[in-house]
N, C-alpha and C. Protein backbone atom coordinates (compact mmCIF):
# COMPACT_ATOMS: atom_id res chain seq x y z
N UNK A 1 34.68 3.63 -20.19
CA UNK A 1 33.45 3.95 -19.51
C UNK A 1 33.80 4.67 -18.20
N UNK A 2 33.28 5.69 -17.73
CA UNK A 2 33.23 6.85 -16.64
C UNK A 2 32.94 5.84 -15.36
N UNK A 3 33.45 5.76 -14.19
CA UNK A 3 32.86 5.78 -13.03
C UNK A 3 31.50 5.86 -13.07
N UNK A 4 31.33 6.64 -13.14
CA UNK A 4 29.85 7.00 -12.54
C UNK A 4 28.84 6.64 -13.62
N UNK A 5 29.57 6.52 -14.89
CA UNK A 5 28.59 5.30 -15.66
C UNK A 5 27.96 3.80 -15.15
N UNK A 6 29.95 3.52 -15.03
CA UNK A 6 29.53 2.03 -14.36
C UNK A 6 28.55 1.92 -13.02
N UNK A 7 28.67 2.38 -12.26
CA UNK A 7 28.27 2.72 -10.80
C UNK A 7 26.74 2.67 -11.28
N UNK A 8 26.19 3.57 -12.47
CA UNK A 8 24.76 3.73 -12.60
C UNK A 8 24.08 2.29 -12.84
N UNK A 9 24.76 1.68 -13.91
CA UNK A 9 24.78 0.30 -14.57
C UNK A 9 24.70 -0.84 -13.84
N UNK A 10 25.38 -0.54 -12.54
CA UNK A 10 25.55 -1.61 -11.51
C UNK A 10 24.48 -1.53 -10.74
N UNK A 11 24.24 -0.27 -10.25
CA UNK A 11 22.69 0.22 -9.29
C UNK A 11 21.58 -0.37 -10.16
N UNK A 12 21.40 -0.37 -11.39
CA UNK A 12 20.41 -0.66 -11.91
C UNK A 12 20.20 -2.58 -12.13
N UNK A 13 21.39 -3.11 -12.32
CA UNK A 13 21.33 -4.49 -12.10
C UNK A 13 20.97 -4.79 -10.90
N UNK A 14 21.71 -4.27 -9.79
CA UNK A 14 20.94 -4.63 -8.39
C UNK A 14 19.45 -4.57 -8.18
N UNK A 15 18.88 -3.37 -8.93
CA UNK A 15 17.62 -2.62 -8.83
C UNK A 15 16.58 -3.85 -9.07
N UNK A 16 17.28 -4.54 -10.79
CA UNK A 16 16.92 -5.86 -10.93
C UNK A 16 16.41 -7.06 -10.15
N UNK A 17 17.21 -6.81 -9.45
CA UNK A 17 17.19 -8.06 -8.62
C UNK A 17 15.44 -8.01 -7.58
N UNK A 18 15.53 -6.54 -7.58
CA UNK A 18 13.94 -6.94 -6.94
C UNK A 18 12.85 -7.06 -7.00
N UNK A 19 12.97 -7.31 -8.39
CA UNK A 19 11.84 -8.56 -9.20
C UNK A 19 11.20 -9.79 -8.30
N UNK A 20 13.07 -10.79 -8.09
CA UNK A 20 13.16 -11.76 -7.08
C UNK A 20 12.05 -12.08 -5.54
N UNK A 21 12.75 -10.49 -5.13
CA UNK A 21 11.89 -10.41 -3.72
C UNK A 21 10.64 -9.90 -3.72
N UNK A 22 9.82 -9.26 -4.93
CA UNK A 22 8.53 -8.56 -5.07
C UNK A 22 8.04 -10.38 -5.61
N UNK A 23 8.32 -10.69 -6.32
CA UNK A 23 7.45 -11.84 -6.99
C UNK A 23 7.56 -12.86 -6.58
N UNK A 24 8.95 -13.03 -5.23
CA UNK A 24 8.95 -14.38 -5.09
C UNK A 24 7.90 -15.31 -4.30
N UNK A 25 7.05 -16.97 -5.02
CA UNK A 25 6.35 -17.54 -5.24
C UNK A 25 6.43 -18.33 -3.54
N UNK A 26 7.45 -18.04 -2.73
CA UNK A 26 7.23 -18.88 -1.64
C UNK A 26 6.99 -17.72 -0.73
N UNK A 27 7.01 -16.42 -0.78
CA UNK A 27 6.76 -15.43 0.54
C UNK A 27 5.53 -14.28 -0.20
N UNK A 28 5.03 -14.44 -1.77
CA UNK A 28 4.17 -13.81 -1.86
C UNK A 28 2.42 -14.71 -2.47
N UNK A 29 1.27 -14.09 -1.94
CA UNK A 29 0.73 -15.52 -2.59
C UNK A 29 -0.07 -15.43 -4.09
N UNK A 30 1.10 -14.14 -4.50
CA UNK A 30 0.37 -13.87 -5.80
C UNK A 30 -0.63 -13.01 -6.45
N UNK A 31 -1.44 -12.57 -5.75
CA UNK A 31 -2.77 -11.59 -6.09
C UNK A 31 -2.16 -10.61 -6.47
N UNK A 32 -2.71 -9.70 -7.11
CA UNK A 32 -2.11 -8.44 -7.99
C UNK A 32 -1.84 -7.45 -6.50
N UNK A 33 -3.01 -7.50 -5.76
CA UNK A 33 -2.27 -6.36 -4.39
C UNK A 33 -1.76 -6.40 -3.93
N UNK A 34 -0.90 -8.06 -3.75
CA UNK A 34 0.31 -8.19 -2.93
C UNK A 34 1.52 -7.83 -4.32
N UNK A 35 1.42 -8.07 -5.19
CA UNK A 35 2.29 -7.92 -5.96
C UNK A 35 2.60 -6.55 -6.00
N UNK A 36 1.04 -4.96 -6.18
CA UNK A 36 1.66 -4.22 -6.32
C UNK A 36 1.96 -3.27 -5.11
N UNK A 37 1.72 -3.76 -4.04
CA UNK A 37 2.40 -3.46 -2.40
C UNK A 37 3.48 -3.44 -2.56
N UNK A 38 4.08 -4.74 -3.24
CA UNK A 38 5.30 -5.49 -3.00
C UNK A 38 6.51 -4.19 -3.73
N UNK A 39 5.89 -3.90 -4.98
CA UNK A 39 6.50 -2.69 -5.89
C UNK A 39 6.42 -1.83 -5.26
N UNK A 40 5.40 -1.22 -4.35
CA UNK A 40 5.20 -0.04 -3.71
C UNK A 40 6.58 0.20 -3.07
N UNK A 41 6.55 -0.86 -2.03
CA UNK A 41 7.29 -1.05 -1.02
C UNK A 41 8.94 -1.00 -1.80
N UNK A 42 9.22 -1.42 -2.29
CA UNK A 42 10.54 -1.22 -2.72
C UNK A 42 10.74 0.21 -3.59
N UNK A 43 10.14 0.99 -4.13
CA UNK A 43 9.69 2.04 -4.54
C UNK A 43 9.82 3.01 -3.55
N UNK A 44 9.26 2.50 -2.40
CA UNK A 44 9.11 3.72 -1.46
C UNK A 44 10.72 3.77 -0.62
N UNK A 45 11.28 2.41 -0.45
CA UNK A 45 12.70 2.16 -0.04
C UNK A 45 13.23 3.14 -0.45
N UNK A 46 13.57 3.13 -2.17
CA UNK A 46 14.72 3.46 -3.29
C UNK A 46 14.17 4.85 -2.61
N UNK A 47 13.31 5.49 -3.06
CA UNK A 47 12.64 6.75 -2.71
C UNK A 47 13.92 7.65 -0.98
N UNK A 48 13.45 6.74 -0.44
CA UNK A 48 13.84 6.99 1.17
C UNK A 48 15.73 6.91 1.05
N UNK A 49 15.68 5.96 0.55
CA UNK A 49 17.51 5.75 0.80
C UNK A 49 18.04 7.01 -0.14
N UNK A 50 17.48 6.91 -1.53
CA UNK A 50 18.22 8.29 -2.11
C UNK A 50 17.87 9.64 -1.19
N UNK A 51 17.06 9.91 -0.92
CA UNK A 51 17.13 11.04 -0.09
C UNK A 51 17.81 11.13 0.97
N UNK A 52 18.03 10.05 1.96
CA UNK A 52 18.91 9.99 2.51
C UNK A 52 20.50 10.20 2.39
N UNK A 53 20.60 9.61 0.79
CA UNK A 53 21.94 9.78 0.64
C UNK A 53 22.59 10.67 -0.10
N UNK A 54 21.21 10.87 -0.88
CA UNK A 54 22.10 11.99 -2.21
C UNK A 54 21.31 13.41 -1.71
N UNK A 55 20.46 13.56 -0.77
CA UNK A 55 19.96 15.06 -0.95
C UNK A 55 19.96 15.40 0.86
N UNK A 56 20.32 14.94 1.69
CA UNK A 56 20.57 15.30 3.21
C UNK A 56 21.62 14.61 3.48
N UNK A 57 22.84 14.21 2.72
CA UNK A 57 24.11 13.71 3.22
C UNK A 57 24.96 14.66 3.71
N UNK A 58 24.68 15.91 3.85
CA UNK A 58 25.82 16.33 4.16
C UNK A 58 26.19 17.17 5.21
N UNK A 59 27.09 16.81 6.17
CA UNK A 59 27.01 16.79 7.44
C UNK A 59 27.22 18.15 7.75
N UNK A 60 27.83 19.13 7.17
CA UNK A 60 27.89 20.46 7.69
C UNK A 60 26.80 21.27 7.30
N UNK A 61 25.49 20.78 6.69
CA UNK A 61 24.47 21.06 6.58
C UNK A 61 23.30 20.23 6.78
N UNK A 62 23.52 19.77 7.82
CA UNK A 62 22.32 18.76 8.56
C UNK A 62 20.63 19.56 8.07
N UNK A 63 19.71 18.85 7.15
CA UNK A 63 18.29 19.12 7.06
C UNK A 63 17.79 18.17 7.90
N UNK A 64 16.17 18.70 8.42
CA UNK A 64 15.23 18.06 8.90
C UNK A 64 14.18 17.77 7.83
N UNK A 65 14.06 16.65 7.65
CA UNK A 65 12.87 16.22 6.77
C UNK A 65 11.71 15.15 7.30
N UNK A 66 10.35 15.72 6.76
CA UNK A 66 9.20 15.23 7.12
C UNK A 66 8.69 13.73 5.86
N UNK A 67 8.74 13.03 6.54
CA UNK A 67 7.72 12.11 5.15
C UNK A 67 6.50 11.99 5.17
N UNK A 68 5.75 13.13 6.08
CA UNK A 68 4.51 12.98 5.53
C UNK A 68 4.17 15.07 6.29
N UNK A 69 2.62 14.81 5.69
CA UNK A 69 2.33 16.30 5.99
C UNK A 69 2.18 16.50 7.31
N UNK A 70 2.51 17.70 7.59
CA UNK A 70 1.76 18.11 9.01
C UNK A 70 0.82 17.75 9.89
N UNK A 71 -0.73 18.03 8.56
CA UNK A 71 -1.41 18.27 8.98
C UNK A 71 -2.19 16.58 8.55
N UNK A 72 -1.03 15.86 8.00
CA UNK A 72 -2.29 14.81 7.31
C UNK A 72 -2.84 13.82 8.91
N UNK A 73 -2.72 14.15 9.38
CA UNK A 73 -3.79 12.82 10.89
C UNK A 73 -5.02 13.71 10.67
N UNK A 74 -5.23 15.04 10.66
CA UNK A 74 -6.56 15.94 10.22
C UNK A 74 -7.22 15.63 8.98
N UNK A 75 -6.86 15.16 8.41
CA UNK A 75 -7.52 15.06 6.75
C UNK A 75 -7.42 13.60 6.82
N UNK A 76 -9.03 13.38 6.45
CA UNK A 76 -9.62 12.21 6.25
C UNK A 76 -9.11 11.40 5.01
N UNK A 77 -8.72 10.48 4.82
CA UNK A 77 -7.93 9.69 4.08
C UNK A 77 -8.67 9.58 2.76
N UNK A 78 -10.13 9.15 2.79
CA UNK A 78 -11.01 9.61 1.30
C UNK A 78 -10.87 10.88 1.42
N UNK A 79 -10.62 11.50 -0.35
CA UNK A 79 -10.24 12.81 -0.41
C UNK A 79 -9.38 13.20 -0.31
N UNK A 80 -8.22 12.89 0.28
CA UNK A 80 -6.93 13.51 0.67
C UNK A 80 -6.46 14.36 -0.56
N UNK A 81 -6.20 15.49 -0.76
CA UNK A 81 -5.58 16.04 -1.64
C UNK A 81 -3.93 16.60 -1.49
């Protein structure tokens, strides 16, 4: 098996693991919106760290990146397109 097989295999068992912290029964109180916050939120992590690491890592080409629009404080949140 390749490196970078295993490596994928391993990221994805960890990935696993945050089942644990989205569902766990003593810090969440269960309702479907905390549950799917809870997914959001780790979603939006994975989201943030890969970009961080795999698409602006590299130091002799430093990018500036925005996580949200420009203009979105102007655009009213119903509607947002």
């Amino acid at each position: 098996m390749s490196d970078v097989r295993q490596a994928w295999i391993d990221f994805c068992d960890e990935l696993k693991g945050a089942v644990d912290y989205v569902f766990d029964d003593d810090q969440v109180t269960g309702s479907a919106v905390d549950e799917a916050e809870g997914v959001r939120h780790v979603l939006r992590s994975l989201v943030k760290a890969s970009l961080a690491t795999f698409e602006n890592a590299d130091a002799n080409y430093p990018e500036l990146g925005w996580s949200h629009r420009a203009d979105a404080a102007r655009v009213p949140a119903v509607g947002r397109r």
